[in-house]
Protein backbone atom coordinates (compact mmCIF):
# COMPACT_ATOMS: atom_id res chain seq x y z
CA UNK A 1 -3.37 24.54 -34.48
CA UNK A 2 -5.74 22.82 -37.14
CA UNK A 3 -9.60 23.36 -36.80
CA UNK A 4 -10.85 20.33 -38.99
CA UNK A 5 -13.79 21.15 -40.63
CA UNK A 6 -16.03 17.99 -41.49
CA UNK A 7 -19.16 16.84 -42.94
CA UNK A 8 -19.90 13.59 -40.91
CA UNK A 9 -21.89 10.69 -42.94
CA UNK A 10 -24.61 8.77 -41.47
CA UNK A 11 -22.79 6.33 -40.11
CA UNK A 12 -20.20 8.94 -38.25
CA UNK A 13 -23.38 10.27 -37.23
CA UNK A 14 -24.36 7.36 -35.39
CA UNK A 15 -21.29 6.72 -33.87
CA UNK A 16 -21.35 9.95 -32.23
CA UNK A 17 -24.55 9.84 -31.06
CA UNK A 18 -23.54 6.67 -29.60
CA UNK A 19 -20.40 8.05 -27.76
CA UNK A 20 -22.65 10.97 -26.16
CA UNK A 21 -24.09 8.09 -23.91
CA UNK A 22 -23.04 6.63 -20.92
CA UNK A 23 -20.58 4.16 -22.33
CA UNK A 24 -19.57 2.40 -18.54
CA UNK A 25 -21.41 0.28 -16.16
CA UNK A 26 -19.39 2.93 -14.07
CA UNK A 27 -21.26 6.02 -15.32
CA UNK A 28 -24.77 4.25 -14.90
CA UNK A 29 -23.41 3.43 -11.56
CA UNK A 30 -22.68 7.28 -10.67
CA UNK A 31 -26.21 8.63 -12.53
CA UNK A 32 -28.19 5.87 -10.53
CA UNK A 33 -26.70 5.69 -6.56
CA UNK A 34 -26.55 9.61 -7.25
CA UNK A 35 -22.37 9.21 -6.95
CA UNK A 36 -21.46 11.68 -8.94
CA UNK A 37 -19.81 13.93 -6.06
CA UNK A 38 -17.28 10.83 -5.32
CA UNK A 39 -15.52 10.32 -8.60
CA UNK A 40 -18.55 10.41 -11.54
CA UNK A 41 -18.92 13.54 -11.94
CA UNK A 42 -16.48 16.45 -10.97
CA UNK A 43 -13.27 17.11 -9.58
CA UNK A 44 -14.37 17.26 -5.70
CA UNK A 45 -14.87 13.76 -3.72
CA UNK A 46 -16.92 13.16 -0.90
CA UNK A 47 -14.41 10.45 -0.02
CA UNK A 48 -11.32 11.42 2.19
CA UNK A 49 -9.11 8.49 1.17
CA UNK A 50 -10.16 8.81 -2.82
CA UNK A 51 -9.69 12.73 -2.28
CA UNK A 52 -6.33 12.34 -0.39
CA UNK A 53 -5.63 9.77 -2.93
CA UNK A 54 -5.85 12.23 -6.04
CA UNK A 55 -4.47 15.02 -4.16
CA UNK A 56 -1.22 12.83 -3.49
CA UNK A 57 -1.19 11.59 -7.67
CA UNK A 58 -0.97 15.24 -8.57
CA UNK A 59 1.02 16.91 -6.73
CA UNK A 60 3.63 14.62 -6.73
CA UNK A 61 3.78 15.13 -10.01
CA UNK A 62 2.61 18.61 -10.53
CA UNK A 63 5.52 19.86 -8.22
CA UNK A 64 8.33 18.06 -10.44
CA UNK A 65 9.59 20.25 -13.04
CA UNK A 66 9.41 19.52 -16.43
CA UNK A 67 12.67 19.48 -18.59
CA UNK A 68 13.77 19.35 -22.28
CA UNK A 69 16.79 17.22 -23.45
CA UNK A 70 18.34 17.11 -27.22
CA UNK A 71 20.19 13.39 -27.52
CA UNK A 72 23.76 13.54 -28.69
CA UNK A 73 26.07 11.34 -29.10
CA UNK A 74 27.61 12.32 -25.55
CA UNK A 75 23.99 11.86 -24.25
CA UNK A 76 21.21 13.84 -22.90
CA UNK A 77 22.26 17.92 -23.14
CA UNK A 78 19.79 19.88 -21.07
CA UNK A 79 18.24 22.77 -23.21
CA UNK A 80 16.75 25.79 -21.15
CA UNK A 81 16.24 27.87 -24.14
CA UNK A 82 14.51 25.59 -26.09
CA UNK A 83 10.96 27.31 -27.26
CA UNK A 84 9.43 23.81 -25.91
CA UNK A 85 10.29 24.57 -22.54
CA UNK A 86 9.93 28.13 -22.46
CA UNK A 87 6.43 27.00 -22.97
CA UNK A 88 6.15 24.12 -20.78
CA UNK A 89 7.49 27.03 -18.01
CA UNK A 90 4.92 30.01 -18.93
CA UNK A 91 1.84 27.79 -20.41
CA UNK A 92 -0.20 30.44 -21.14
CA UNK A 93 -1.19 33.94 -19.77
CA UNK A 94 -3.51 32.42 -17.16
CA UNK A 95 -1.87 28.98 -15.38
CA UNK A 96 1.62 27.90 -14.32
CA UNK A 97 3.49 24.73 -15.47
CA UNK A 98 2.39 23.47 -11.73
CA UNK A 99 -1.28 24.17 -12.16
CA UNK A 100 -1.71 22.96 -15.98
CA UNK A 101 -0.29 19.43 -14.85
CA UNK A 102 -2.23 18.88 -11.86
CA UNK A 103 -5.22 19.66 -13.20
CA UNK A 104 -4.05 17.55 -16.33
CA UNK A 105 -3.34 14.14 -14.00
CA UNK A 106 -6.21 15.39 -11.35
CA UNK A 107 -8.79 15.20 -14.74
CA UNK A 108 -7.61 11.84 -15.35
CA UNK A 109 -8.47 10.42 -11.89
CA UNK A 110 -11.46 11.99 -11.85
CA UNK A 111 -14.73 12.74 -14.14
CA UNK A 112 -14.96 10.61 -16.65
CA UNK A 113 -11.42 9.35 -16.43
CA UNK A 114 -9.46 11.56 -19.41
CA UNK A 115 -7.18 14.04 -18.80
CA UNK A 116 -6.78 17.30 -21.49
CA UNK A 117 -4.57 19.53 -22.55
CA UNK A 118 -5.27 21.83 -25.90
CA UNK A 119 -1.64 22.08 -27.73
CA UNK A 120 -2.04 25.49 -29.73
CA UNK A 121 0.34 25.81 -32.26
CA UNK A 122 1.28 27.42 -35.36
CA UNK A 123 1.06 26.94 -38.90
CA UNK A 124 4.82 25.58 -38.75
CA UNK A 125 3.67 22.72 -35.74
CA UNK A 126 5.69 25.22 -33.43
CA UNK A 127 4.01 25.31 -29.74
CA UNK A 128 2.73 28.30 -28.54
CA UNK A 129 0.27 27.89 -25.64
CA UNK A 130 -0.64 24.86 -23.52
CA UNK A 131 -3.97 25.24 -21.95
CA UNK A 132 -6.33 23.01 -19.81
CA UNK A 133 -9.42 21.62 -20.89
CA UNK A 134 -11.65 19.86 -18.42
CA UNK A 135 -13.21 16.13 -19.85
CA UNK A 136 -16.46 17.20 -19.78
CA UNK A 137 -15.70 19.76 -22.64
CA UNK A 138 -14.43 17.51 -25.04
CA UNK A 139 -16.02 14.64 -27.07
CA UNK A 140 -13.64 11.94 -28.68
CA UNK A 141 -14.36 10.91 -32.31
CA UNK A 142 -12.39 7.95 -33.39
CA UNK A 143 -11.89 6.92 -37.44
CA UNK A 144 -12.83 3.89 -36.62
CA UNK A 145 -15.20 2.77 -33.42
CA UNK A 146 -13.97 -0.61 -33.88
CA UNK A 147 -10.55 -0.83 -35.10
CA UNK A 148 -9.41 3.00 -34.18
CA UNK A 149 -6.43 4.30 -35.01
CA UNK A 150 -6.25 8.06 -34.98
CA UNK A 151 -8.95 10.26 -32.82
CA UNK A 152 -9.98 13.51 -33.52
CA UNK A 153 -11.83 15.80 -30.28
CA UNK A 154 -14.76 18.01 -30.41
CA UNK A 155 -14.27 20.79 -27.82
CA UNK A 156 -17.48 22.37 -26.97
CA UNK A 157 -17.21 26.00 -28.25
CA UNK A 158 -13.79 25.41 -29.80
CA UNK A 159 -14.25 22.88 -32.56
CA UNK A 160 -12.90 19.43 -34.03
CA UNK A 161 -8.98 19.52 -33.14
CA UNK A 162 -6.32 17.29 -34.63
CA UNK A 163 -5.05 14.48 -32.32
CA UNK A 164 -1.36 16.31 -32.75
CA UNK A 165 -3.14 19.17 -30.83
CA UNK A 166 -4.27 17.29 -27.89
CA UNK A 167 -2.08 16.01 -24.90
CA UNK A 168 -4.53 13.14 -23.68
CA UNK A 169 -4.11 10.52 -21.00
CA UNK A 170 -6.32 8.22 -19.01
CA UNK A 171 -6.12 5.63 -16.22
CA UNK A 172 -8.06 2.80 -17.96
CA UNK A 173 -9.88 2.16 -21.53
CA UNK A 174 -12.42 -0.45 -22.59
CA UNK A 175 -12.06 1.14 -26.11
CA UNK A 176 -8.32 1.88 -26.57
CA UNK A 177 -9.38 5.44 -27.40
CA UNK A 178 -11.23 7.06 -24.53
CA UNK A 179 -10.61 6.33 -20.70
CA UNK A 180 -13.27 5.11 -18.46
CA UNK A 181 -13.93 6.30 -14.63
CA UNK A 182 -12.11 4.49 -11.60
CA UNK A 183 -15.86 3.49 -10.02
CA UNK A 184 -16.43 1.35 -12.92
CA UNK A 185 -14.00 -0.76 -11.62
CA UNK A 186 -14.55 0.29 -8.15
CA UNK A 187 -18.34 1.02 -7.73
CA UNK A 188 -18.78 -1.80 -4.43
CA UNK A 189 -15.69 -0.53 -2.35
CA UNK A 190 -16.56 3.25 -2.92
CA UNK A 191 -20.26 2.48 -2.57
CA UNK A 192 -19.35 0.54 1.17
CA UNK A 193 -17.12 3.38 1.89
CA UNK A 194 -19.20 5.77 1.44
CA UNK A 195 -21.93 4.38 3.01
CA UNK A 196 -19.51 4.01 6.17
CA UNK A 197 -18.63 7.78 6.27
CA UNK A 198 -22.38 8.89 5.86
CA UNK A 199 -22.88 6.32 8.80
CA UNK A 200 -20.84 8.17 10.99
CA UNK A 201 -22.09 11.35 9.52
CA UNK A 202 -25.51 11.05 10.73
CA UNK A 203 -24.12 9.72 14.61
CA UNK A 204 -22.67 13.04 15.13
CA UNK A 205 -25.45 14.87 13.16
CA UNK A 206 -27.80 13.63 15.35
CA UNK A 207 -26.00 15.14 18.49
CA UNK A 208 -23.91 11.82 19.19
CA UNK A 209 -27.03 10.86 21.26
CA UNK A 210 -27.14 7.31 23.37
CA UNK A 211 -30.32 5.29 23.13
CA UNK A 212 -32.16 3.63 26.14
CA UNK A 213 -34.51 0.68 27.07
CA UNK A 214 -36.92 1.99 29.55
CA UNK A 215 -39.16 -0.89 32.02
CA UNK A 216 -42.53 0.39 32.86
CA UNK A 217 -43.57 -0.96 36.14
CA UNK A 218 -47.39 -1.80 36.74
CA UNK A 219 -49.80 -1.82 34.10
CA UNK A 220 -49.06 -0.25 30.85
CA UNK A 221 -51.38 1.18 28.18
CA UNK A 222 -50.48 2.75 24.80
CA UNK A 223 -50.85 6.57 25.89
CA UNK A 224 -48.44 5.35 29.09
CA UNK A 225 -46.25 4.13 26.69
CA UNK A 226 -46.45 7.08 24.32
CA UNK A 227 -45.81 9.45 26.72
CA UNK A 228 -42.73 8.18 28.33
CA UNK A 229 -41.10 7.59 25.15
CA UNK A 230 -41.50 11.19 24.46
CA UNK A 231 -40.17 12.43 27.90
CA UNK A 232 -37.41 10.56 28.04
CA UNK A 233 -36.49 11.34 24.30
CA UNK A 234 -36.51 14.40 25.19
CA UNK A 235 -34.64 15.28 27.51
CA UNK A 236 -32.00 13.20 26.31
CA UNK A 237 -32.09 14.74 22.59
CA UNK A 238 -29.72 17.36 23.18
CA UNK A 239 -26.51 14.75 24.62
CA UNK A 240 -28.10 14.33 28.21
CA UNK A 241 -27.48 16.67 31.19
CA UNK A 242 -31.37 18.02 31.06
CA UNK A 243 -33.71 16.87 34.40
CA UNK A 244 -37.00 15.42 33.74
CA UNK A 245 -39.79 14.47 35.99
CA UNK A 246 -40.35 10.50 36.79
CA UNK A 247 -44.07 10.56 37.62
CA UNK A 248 -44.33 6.98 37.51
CA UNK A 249 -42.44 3.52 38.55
CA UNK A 250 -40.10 3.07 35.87
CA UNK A 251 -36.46 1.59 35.06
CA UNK A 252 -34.61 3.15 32.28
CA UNK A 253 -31.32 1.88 31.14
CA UNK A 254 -29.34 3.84 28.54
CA UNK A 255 -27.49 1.64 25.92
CA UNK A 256 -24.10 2.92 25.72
CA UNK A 257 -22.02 3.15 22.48
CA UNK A 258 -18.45 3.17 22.20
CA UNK A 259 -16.94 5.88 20.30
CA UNK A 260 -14.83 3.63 17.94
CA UNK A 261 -17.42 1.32 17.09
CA UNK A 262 -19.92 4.45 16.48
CA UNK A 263 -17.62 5.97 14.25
CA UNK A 264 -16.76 2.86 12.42
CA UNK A 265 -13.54 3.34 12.73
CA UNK A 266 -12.41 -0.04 11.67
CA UNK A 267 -14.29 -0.72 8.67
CA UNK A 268 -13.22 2.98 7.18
CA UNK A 269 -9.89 2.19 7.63
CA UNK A 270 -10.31 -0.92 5.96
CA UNK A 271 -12.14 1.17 2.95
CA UNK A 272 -9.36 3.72 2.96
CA UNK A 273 -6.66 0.64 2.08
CA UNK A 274 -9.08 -0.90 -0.38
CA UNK A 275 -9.48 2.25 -2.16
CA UNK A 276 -5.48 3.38 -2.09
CA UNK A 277 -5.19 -0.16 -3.75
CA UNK A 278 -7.83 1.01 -6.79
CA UNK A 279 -5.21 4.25 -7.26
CA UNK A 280 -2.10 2.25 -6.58
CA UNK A 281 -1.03 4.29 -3.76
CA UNK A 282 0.84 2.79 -0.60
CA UNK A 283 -1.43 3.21 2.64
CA UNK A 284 1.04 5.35 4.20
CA UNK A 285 0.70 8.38 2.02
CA UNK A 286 -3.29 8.83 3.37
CA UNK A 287 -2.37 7.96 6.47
CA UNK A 288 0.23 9.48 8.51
CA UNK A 289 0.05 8.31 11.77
CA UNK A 290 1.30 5.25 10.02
CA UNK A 291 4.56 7.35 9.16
CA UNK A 292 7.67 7.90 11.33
CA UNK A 293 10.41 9.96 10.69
CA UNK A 294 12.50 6.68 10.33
CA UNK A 295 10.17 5.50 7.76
CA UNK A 296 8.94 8.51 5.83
CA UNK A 297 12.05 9.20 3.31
CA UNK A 298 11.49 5.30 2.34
CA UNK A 299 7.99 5.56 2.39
CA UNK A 300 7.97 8.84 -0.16
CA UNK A 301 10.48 6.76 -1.99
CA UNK A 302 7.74 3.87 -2.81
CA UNK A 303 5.36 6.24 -3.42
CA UNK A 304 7.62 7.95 -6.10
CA UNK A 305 8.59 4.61 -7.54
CA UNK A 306 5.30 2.95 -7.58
CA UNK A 307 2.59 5.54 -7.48
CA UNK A 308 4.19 8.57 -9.46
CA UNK A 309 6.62 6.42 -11.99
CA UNK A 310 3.66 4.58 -14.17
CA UNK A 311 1.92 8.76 -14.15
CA UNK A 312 5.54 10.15 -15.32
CA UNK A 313 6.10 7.82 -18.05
CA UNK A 314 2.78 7.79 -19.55
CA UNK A 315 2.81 11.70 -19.30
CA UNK A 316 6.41 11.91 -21.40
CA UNK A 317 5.45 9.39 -23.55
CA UNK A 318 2.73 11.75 -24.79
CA UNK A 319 4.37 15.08 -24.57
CA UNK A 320 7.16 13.90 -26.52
CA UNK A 321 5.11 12.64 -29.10
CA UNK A 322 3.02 15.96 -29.29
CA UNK A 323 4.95 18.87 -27.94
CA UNK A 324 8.08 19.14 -31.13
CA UNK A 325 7.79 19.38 -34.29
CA UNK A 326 8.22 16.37 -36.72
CA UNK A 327 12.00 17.53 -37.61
CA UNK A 328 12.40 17.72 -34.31
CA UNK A 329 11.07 14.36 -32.73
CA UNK A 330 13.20 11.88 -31.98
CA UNK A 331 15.92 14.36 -31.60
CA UNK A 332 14.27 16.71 -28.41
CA UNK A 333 12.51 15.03 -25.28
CA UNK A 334 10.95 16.23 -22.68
CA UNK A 335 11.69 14.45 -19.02
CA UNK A 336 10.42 14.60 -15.45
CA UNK A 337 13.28 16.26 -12.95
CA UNK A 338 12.27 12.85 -10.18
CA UNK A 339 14.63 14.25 -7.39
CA UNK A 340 12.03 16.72 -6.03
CA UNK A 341 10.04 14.06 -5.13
CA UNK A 342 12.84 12.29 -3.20
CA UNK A 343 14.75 14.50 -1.22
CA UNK A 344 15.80 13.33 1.91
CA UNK A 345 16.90 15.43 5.11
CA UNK A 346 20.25 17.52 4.84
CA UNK A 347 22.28 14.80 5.99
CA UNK A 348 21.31 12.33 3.35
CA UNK A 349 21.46 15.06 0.72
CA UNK A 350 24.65 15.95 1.78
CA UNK A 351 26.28 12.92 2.26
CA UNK A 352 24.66 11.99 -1.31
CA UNK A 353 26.58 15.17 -3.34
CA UNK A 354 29.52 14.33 -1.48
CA UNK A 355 29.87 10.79 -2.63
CA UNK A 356 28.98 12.11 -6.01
CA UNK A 357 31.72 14.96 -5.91
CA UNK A 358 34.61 12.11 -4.72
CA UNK A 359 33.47 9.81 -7.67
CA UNK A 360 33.68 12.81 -9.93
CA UNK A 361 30.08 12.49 -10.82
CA UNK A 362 29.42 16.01 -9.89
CA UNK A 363 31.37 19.45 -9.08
CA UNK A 364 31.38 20.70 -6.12
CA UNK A 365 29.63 24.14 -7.67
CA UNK A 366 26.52 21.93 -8.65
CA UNK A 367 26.15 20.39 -5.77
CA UNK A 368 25.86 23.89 -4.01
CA UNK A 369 23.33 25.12 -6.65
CA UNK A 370 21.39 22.29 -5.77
CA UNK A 371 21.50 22.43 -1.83
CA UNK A 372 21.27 26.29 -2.34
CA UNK A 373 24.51 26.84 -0.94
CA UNK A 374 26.82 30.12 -2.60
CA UNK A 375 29.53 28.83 -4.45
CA UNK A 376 32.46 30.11 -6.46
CA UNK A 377 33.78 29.84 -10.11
CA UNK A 378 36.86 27.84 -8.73
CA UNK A 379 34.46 24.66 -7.97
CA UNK A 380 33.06 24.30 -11.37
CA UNK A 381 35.63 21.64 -11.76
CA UNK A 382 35.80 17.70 -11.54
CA UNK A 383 37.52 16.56 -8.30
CA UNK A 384 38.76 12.96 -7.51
CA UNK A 385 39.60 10.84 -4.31
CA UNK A 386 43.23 11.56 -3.42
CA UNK A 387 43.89 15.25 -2.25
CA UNK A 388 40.36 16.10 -4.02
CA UNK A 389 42.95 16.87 -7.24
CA UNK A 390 40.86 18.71 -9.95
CA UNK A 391 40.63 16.32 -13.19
CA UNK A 392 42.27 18.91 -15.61
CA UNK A 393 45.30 18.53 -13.56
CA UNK A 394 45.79 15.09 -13.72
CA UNK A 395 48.25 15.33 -16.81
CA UNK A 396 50.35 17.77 -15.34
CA UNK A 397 50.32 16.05 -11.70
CA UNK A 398 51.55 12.82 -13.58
CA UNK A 399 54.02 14.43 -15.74
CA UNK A 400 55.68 15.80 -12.69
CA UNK A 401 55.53 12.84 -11.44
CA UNK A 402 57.73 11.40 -13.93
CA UNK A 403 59.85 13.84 -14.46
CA UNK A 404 60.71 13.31 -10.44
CA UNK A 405 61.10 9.90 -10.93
CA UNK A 406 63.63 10.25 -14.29
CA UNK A 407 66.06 13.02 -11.74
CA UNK A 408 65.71 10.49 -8.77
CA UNK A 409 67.31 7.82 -10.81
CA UNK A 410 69.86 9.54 -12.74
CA UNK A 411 70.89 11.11 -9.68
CA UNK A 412 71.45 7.41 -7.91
CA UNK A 413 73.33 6.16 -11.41
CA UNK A 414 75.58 9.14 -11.15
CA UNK A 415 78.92 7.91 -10.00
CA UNK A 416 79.64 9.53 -6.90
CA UNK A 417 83.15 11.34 -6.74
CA UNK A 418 85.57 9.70 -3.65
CA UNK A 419 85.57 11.46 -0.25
CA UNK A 420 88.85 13.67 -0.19
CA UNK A 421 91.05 13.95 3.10
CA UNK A 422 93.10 16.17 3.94
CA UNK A 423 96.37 15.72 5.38
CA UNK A 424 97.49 18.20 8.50
């Protein structure tokens, strides 16, 4: 890795002081309505859906594993003992390949919307350690605020770093340079929603308690009044069941609440769809009683396709562009293994290998490695439909074949010799 070492003009000066500053209406939105617990601010949310949301983003594709490929001319060769992806597999001394990239996407959802990861490398550009930064820590500095076209990033007790050096994504950029939070562009639907939850919040807070219109009989004077009120309120403070004494002619007539309407129920469902539409999440992933069993291998399907896809290829797109050196791009890439995101119950997955093992797609020995199934060296071999005839056999099988069919007709052009009969 490069530590830069810069003497920044006036003007550079400016610009920084400039990007230190709120730069969103969604920032001034989080430091005014004191929202900084929901997405401004940190990586915890207030909101269920928002939190569920995240939670869903990153460890779909947290749990995928990570892969490097070198492109021949046969096509994509996997490469296990590549340095790249001994790397991408042991980060660094401290996280796994499963925590770096969740916190990586999780940092982009979240914060200030920009997602980090500190490439350390050597003086030959070969990667050594991969290690988490959160957004907070880092400041971007771009060559040009108006036209940019290369960034550098000032890590707070680190330095100035080389773009080269840092893996960066975000969600959304007003800049081209620097991502922007989600409640910039959502401030009114997670405002509502959380006003909703804190709604029902405070019903249960306050012991779930009914209220009651109470009809004095007679005449009435403020201390009568007064007095009542208070007597009635409490004994019905603590959720009813309490006796009080009725010392004068009075109705009282509790106003029930149902529990659904108390709760809101309604209107935070409706929130929890609006704000699965700001992350681009399907409604079924935050909310499983919408799920059946039926449903949920399609539903995880559309969540893979349109949720996780857009994360995956903006993640490879920057790894690949990052993570080799310059003899090596173009020639290594680094790829997403999708499947674990998509596997279905045994009887899909099995009926899946076994189409691929008659089409020859697959060997039977790979398909066991993958359903973690014991297998033997004798079914590391291509099969086809027919008797399931191993490929490298074909040749012989048809040269039999031929040979059979040359005898069987220069056995029936063979002039057969007459019959003879004996005479007694």
């Amino acid at each position: 890795m490069q530590l830069v070492n810069i003497n920044y003009s006036q003007e550079q000066k400016s610009q920084q002081k400039i990007r230190s500053e709120p730069t969103s209406t969604g920032a001034s939105f989080s430091t005014i309505s004191g929202f900084e617990g929901i997405l401004g601010g940190g990586d915890n949310t207030n909101l269920p859906a928002a939190y569920a949301c995240i939670l869903a983003i990153a460890n779909g594709v947290s749990t995928c594993p990570i892969k490097v490929f070198e492109i021949t001319d046969e096509g994509k060769v996997h490469r296990p003992n590549h340095r790249v992806q001994k790397v991408l597999n042991n980060p660094n001394k401290l996280h796994t390949r499963n925590e770096v990239m969740r916190q990586f996407i999780w940092n982009s959802l979240t914060g200030n919307g920009n997602g980090y990861l500190m490439l350390k490398k050597d003086n030959y550009g070969v990667l050594e350690e991969i290690i988490p930064i959160k957004n907070q820590y880092v400041r971007v500095i771009p060559n040009n605020q108006f036209i940019p076209s290369d960034v550098e990033y000032d890590v707070n007790g680190y330095g100035v770093i080389e773009s080269p050096s840092m893996a960066h994504i975000w969600e959304n950029t007003d800049n081209g340079y620097e991502g922007t939070p989600l409640n910039a562009y959502a401030a009114d639907t997670l405002e509502i929603a959380n006003h909703s939850e804190n709604t029902a919040k405070k019903f249960f807070k306050n012991g779930a308690n009914f209220s009651a219109v109470i009809n004095l009989k007679g005449r009435t004077t403020e201390n009568r009044i007064k007095d009542t009120r208070n007597s009635v309120a409490s004994a019905l403070s603590d959720g009813g069941g309490l006796v009080f004494t009725q010392g004068e002619s009075m109705d009282i007539k509790p106003i029930s609440v149902d529990p659904k309407n108390s709760q809101l129920l309604e209107s935070r469902a409706y929130n929890d769809l609006n704000v699965a539409r700001y992350y681009g999440v399907i409604p079924q992933k935050i909310n499983a009683g919408k799920i059946s069993y039926n449903t949920l291998e399609a539903a995880q399907l559309a969540f893979t396709s349109e949720s996780l896809e857009p994360r995956f290829d903006k993640v490879e797109q920057e790894l690949n562009r990052k993570l080799f050196t310059q003899k090596e791009v173009g020639k290594f890439i680094v790829e997403f293994d999708r499947t674990a995101n998509i596997l279905g119950d045994m009887k899909s997955r099995i009926e899946y290998w076994y189409k691929a093992i008659m089409c020859g797609i697959s060997t039977p020995a790979n398909a066991a490695k993958n359903l973690n199934i014991p297998t033997s060296e004798e079914a590391n071999q291509y099969v086809v439909v027919g008797g399931m005839t191993p490929l490298s056999m074909l040749d012989e099988i048809a040269r039999n074949q031929i040979d059979n069919r040359i005898q069987s007709t220069e056995e029936e052009d063979k002039p057969k010799e007459p019959d003879i009969v004996e005479n007694e």
